[in-house]
N, C-alpha and C. Protein backbone atom coordinates (compact mmCIF):
# COMPACT_ATOMS: atom_id res chain seq x y z
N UNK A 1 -112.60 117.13 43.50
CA UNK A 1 -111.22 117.27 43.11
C UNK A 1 -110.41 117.97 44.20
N UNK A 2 -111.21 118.99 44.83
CA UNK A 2 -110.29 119.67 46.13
C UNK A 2 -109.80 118.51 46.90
N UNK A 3 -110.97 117.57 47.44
CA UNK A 3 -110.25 117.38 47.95
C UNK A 3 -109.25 115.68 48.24
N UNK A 4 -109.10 115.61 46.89
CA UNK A 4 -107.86 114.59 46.27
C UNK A 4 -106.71 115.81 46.59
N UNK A 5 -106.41 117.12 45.99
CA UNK A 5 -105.75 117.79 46.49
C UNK A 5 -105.27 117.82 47.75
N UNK A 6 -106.43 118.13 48.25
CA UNK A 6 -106.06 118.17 49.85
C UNK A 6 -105.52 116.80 50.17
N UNK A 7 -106.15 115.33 49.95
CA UNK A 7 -105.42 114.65 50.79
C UNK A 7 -103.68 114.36 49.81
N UNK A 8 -103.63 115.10 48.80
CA UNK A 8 -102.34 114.31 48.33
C UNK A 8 -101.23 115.28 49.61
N UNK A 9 -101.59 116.37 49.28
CA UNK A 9 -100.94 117.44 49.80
C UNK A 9 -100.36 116.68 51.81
N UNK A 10 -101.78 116.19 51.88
CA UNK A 10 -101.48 115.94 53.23
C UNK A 10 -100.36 114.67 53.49
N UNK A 11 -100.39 113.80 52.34
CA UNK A 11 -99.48 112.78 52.39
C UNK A 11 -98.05 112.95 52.25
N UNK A 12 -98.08 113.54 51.27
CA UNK A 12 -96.02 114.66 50.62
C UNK A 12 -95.90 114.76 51.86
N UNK A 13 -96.66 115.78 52.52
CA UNK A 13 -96.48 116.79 53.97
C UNK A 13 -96.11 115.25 55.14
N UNK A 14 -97.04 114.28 55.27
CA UNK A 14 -96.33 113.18 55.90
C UNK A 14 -95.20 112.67 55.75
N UNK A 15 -94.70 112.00 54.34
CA UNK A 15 -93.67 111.56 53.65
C UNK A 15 -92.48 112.42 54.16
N UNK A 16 -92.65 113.68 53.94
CA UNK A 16 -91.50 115.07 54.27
C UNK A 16 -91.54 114.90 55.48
N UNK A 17 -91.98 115.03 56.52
CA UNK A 17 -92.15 114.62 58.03
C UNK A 17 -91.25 113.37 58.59
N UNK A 18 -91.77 112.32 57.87
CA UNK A 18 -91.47 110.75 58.26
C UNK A 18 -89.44 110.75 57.63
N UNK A 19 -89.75 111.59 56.41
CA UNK A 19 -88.22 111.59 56.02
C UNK A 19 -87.23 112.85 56.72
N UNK A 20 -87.87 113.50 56.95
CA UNK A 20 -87.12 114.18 57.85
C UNK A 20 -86.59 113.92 59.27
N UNK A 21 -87.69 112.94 59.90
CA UNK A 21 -87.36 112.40 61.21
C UNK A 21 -86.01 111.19 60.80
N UNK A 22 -86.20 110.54 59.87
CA UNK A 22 -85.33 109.54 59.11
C UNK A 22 -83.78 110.12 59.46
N UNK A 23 -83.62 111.17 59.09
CA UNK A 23 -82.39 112.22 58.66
C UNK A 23 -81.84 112.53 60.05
N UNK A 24 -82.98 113.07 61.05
CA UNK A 24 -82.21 113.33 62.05
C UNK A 24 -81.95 112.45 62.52
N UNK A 25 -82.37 111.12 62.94
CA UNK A 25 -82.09 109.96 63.63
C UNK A 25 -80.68 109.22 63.12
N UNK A 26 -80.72 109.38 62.07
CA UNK A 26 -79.54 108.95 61.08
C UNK A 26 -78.37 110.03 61.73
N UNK A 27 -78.96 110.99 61.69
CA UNK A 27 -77.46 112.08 61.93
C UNK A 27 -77.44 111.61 63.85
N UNK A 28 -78.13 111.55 64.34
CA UNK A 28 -77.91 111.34 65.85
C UNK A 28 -76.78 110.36 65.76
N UNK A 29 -77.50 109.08 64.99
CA UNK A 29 -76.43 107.71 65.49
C UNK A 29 -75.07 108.12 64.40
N UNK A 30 -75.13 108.92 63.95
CA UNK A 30 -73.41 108.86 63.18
C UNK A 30 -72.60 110.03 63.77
N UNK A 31 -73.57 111.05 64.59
CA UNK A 31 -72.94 111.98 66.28
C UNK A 31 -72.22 110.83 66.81
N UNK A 32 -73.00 109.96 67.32
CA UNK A 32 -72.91 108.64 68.46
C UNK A 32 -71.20 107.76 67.90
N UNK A 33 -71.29 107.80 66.83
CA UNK A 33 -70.69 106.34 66.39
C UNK A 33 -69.15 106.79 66.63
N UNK A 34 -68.60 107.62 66.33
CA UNK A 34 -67.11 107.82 66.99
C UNK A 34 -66.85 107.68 68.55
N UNK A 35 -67.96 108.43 69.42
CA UNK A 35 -67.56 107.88 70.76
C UNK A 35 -67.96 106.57 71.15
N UNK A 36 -68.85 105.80 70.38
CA UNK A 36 -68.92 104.29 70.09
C UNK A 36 -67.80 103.57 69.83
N UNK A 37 -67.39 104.26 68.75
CA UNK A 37 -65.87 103.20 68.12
C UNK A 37 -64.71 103.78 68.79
N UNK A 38 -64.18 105.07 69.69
CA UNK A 38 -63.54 105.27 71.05
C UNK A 38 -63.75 104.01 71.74
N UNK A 39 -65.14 103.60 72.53
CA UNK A 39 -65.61 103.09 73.63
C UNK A 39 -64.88 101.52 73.32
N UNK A 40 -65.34 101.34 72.01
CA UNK A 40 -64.82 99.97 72.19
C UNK A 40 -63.59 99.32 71.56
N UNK A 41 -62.74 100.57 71.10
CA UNK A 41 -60.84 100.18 71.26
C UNK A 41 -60.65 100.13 72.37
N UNK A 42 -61.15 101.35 73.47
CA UNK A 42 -60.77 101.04 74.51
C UNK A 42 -60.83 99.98 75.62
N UNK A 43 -62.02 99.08 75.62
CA UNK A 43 -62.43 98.07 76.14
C UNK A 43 -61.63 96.95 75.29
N UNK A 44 -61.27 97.11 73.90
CA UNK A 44 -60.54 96.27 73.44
C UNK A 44 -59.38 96.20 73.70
N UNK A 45 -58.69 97.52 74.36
CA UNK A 45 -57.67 97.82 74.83
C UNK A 45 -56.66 98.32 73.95
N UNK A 46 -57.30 98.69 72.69
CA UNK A 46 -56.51 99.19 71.63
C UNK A 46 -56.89 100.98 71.92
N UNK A 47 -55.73 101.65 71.17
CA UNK A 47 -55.92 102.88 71.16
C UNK A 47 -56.98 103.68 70.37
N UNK A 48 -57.60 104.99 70.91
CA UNK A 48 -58.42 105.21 69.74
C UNK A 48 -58.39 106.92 69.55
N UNK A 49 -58.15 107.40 68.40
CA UNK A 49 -58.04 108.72 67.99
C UNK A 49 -59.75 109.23 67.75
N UNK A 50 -59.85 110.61 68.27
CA UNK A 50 -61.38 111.20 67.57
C UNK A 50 -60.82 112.12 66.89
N UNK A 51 -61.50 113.26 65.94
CA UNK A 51 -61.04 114.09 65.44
C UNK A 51 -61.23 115.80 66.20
N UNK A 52 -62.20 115.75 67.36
CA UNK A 52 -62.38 116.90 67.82
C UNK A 52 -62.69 116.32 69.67
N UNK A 53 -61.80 117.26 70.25
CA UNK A 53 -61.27 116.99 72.13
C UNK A 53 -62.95 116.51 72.28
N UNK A 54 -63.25 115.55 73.08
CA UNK A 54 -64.88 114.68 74.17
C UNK A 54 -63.96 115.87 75.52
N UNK A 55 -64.84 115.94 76.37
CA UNK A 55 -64.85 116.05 77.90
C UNK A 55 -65.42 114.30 78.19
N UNK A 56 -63.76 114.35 79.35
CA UNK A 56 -64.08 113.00 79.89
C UNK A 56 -64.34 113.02 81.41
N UNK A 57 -65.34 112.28 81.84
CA UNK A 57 -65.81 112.15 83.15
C UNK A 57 -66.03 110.94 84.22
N UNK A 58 -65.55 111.04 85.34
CA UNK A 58 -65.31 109.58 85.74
C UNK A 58 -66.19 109.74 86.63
N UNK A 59 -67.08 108.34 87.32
CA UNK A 59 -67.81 108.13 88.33
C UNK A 59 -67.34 107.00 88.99
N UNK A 60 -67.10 107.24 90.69
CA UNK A 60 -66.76 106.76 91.85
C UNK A 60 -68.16 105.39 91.81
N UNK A 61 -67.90 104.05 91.77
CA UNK A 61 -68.83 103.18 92.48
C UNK A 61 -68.73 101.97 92.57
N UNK A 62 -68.78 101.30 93.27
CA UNK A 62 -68.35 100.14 94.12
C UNK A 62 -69.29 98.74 93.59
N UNK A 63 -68.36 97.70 93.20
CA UNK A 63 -69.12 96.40 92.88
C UNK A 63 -69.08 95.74 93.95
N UNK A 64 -69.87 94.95 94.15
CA UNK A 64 -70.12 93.88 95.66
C UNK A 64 -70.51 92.74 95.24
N UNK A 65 -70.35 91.53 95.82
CA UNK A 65 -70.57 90.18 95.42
C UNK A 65 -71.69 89.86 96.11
N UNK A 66 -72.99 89.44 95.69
CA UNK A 66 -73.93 89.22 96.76
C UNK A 66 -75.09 87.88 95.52
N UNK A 67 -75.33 86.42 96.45
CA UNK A 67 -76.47 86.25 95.50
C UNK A 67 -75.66 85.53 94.54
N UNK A 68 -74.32 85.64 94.35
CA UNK A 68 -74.03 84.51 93.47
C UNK A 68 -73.27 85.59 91.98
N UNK A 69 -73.74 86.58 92.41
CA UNK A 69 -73.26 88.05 90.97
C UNK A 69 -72.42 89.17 91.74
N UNK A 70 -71.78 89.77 90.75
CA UNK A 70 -71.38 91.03 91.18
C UNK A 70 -72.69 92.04 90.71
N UNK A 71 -72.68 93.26 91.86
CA UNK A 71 -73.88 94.23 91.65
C UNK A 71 -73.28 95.64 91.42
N UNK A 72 -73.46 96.34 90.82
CA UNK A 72 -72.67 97.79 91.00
C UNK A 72 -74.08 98.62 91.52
N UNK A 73 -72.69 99.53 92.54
CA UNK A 73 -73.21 100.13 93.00
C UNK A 73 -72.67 101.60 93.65
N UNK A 74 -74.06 102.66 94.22
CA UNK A 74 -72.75 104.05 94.20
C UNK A 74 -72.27 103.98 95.65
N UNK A 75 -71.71 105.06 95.54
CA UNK A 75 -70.92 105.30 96.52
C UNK A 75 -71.05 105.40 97.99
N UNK A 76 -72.75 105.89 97.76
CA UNK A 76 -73.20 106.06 99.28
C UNK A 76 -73.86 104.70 99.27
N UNK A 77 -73.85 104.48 100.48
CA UNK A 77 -75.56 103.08 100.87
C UNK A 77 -75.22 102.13 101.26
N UNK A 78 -76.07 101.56 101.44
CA UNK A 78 -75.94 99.52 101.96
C UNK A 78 -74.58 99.50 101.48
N UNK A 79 -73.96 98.93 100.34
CA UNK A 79 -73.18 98.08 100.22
C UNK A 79 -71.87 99.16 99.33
N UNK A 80 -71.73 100.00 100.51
CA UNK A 80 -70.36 100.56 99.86
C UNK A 80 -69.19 100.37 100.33
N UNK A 81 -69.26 99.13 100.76
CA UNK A 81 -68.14 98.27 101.39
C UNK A 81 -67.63 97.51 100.22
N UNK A 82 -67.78 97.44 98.84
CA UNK A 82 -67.30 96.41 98.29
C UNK A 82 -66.43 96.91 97.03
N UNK A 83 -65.72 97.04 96.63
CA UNK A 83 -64.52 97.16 95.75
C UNK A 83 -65.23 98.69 94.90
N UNK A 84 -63.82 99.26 95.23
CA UNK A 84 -64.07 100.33 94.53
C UNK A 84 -63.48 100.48 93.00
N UNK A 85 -64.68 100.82 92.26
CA UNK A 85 -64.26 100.90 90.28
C UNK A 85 -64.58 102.01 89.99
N UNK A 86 -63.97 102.61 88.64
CA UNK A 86 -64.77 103.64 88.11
C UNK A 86 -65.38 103.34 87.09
N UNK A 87 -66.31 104.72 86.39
CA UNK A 87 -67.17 103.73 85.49
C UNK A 87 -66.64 105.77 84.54
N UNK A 88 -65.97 105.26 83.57
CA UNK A 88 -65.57 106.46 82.34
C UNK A 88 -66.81 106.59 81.01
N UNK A 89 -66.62 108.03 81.53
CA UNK A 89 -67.49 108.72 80.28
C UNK A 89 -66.94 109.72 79.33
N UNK A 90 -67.29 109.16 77.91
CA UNK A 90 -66.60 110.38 76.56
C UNK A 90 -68.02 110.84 76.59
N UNK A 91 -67.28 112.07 76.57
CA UNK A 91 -68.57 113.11 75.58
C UNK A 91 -69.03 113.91 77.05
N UNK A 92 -70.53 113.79 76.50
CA UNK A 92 -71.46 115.16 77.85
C UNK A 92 -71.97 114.42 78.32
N UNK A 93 -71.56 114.02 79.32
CA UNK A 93 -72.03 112.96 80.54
C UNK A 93 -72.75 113.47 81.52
N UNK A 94 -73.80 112.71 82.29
CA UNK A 94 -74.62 113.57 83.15
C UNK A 94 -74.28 113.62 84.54
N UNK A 95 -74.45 114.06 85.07
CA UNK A 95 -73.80 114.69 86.49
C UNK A 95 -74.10 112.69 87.41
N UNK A 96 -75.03 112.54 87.16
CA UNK A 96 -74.88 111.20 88.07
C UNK A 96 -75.64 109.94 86.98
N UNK A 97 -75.25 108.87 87.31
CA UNK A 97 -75.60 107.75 86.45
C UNK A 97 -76.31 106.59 87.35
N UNK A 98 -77.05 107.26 88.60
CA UNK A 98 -78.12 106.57 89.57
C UNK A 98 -78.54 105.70 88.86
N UNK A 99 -79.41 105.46 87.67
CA UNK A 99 -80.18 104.91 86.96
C UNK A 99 -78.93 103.89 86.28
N UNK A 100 -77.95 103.72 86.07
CA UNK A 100 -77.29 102.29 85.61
C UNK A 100 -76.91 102.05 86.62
N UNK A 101 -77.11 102.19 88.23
CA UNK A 101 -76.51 101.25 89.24
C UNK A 101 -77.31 100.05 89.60
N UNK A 102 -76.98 98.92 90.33
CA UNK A 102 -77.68 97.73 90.78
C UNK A 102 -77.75 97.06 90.05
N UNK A 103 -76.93 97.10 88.69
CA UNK A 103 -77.06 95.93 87.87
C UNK A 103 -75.24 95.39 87.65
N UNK A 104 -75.54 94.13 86.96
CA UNK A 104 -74.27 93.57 86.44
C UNK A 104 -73.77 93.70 85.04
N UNK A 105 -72.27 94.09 84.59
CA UNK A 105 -72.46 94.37 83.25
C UNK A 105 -71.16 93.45 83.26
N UNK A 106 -71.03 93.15 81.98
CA UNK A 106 -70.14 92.14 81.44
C UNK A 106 -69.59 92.67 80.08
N UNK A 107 -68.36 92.33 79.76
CA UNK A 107 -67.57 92.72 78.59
C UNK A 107 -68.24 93.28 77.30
N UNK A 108 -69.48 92.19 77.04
CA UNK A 108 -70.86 92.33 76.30
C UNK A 108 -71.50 93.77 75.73
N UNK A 109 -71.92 94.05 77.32
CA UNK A 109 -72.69 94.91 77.83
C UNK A 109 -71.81 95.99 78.38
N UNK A 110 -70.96 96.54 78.48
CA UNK A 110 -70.12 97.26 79.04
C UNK A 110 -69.96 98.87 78.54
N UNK A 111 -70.84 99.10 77.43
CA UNK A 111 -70.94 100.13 76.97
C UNK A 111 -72.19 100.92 76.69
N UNK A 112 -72.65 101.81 77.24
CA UNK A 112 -73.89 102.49 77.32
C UNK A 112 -73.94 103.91 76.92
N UNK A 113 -74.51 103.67 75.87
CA UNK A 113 -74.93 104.70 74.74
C UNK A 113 -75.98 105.71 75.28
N UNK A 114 -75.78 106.75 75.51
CA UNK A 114 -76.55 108.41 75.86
C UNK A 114 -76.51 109.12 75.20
N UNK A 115 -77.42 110.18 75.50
CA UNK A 115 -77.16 111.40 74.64
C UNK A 115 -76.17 111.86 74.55
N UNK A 116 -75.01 112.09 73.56
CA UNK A 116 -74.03 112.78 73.41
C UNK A 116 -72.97 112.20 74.62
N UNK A 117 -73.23 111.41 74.54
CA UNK A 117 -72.10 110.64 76.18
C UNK A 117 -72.28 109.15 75.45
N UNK A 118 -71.10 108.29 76.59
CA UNK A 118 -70.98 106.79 75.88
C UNK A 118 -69.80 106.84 77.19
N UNK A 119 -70.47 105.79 77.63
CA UNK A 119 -70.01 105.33 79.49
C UNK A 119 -69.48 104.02 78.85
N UNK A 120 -68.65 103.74 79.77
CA UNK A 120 -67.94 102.62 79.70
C UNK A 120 -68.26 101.72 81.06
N UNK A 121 -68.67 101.13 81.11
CA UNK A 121 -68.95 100.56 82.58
C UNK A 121 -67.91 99.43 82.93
N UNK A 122 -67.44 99.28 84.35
CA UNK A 122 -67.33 98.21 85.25
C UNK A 122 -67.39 97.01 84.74
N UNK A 123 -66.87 96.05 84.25
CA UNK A 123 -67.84 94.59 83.96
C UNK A 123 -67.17 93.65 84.65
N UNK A 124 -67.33 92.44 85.51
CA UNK A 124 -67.32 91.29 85.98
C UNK A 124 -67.53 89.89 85.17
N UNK A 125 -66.53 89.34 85.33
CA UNK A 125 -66.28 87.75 84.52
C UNK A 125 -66.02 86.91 85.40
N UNK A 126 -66.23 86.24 86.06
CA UNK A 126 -65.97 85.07 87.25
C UNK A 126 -65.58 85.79 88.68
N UNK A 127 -64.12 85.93 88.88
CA UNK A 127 -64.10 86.67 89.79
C UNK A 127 -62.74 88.03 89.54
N UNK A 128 -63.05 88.25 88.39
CA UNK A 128 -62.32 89.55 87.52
C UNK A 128 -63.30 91.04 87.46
N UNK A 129 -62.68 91.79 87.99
CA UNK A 129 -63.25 92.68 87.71
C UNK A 129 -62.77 93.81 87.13
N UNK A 130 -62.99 94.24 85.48
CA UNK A 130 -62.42 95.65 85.00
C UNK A 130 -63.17 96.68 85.06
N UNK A 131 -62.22 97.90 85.38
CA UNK A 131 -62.71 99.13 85.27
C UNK A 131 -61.50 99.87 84.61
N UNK A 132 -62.49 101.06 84.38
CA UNK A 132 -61.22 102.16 83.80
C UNK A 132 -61.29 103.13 83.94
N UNK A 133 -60.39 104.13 84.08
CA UNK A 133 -60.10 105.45 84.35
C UNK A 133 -59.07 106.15 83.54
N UNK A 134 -59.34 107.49 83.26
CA UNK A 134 -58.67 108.42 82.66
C UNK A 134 -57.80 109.51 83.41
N UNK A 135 -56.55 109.35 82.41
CA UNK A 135 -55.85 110.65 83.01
C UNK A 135 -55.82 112.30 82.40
N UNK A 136 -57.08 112.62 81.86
CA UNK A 136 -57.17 113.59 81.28
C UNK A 136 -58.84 114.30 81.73
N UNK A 137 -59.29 115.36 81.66
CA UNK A 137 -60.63 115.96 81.10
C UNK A 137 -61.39 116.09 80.48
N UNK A 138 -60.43 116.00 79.36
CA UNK A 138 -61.20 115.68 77.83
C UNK A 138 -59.35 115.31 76.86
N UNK A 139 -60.02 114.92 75.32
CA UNK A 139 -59.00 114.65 75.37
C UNK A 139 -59.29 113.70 73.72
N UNK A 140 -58.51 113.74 72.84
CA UNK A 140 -58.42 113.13 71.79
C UNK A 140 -57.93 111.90 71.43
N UNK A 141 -57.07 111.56 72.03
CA UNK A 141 -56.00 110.29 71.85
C UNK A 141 -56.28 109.77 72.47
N UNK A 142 -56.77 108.60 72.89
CA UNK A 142 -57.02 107.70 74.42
C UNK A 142 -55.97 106.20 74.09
N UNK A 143 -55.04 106.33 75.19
CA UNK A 143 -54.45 104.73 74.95
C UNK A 143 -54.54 104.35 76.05
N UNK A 144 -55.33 102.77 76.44
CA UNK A 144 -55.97 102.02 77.42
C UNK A 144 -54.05 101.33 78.00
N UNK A 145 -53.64 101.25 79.46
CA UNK A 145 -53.12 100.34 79.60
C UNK A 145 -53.73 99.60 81.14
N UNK A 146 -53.68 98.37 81.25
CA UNK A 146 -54.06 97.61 82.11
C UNK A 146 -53.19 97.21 83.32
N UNK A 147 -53.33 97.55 84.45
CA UNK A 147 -52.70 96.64 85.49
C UNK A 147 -53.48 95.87 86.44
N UNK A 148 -53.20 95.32 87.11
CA UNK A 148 -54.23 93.99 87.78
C UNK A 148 -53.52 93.94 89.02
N UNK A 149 -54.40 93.91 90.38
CA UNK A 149 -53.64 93.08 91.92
C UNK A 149 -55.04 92.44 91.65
N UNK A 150 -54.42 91.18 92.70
CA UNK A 150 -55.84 90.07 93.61
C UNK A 150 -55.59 90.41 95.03
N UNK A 151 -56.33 90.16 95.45
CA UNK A 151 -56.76 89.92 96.79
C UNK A 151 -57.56 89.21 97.13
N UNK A 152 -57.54 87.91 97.74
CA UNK A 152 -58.85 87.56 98.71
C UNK A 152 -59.32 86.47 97.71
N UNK A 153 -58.60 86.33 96.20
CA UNK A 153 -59.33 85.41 95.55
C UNK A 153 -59.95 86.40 94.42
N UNK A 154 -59.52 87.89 94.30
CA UNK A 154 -60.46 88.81 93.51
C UNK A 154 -59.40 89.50 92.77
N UNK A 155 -59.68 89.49 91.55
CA UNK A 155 -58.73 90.37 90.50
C UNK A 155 -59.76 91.49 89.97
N UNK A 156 -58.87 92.20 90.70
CA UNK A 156 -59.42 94.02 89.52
C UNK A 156 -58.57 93.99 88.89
N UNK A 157 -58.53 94.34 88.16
CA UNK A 157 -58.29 95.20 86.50
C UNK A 157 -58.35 96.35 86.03
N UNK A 158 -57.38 97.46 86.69
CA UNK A 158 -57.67 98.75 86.18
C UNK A 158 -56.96 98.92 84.48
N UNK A 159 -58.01 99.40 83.66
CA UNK A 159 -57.32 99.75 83.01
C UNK A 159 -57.40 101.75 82.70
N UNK A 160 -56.20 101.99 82.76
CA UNK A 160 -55.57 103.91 82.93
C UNK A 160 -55.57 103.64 80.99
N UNK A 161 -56.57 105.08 81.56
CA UNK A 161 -56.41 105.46 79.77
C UNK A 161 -55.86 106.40 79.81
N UNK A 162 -54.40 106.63 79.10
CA UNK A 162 -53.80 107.89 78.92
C UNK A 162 -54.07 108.65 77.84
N UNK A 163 -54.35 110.07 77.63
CA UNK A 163 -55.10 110.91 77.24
C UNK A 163 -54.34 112.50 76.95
C-alpha cells in the first residue's frame, strides 16, 4: 500500500509540475503578444497603442543583391556596400542581432519574436525594399508613415514610426 502512495503522490507532484510549466509558458506568450500585435500594425502600417512605454532600439544593416536574392547583412564585412536599412526593436532587445543576419526576410517573415523583444526586420519583394525606423527610445503610441526614393531600378521604403 506504501507504495501505491508513493507512486500516486509522485504523479499529482508531476501533473503540478507539467501544469505549472503550462502557466508559465502561457504567461510568456501573452508578455509577447502586445509587442506582437505593435509589430504587426506597424508593418501593416496602421497605428498601434501599448499600455505601458517598450524601449525602442534600432540596428544599422545593409541588404545586398547577390545570387538572384536580397541578403541582409551588418554593417561591417564583405558586403557593406549594399543599401543601408534598419531593422526596429520593441521591448529589451539585445545589444546585437549577428545571429538574424545573412538571411532574406519577406513581409511574411518580417517579425521575430525574442525574449521580451520583437524585431521588425528589413523585408524584400522583387526589387522593393522596406525598412523602418523610429523617432523615439521607447515609447507608447507608434504611428508608421512611409516614404519611398528608387534608384538604379531599386525602391526602399522607409517607413518612420513616430513615437
Amino acid at each position: 500500500m506504501l507504495t501505491l502512495r508513493y507512486l500516486l503522490a509522485v504523479v499529482a507532484a508531476v501533473a503540478a509540475t507539467a501544469a505549472a510549466a503550462v502557466a508559465v509558458s502561457n504567461a510568456f506568450r501573452s508578455s509577447q503578444a502586445p509587442l506582437v500585435s505593435a509589430a504587426a500594425s506597424i508593418i501593416a502600417g496602421e497605428a498601434a497603442h501599448l499600455d505601458t512605454p517598450v524601449p525602442v532600439r534600432q540596428y544599422l544593416a545593409y541588404y545586398y543583391y547577390a545570387g538572384g536574392r536580397w541578403i541582409l547583412a551588418n554593417s561591417t564585412g564583405l558586403h557593406s556596400t549594399g543599401i543601408p536599412v534598419y531593422v526596429l526593436g520593441l521591448g529589451q532587445c539585445p545589444r546585437s542581432i549577428a545571429s538574424l543576419l545573412g538571411r532574406t526576410y519577406a513581409q511574411s517573415n518580417a517579425t521575430v519574436v525574442l525574449t521580451d523583444c520583437v524585431l521588425i526586420m528589413p523585408w524584400a519583394q522583387g526589387n522593393t525594399v522596406t525598412n523602418y525606423a523610429a523617432t523615439c527610445r521607447s515609447g507608447t503610441d507608434f504611428r508608421p508613415e512611409a516614404a519611398e526614393v528608387e534608384a538604379s531600378g531599386v525602391e526602399v521604403r522607409l517607413v518612420l514610426v513616430n513615437c
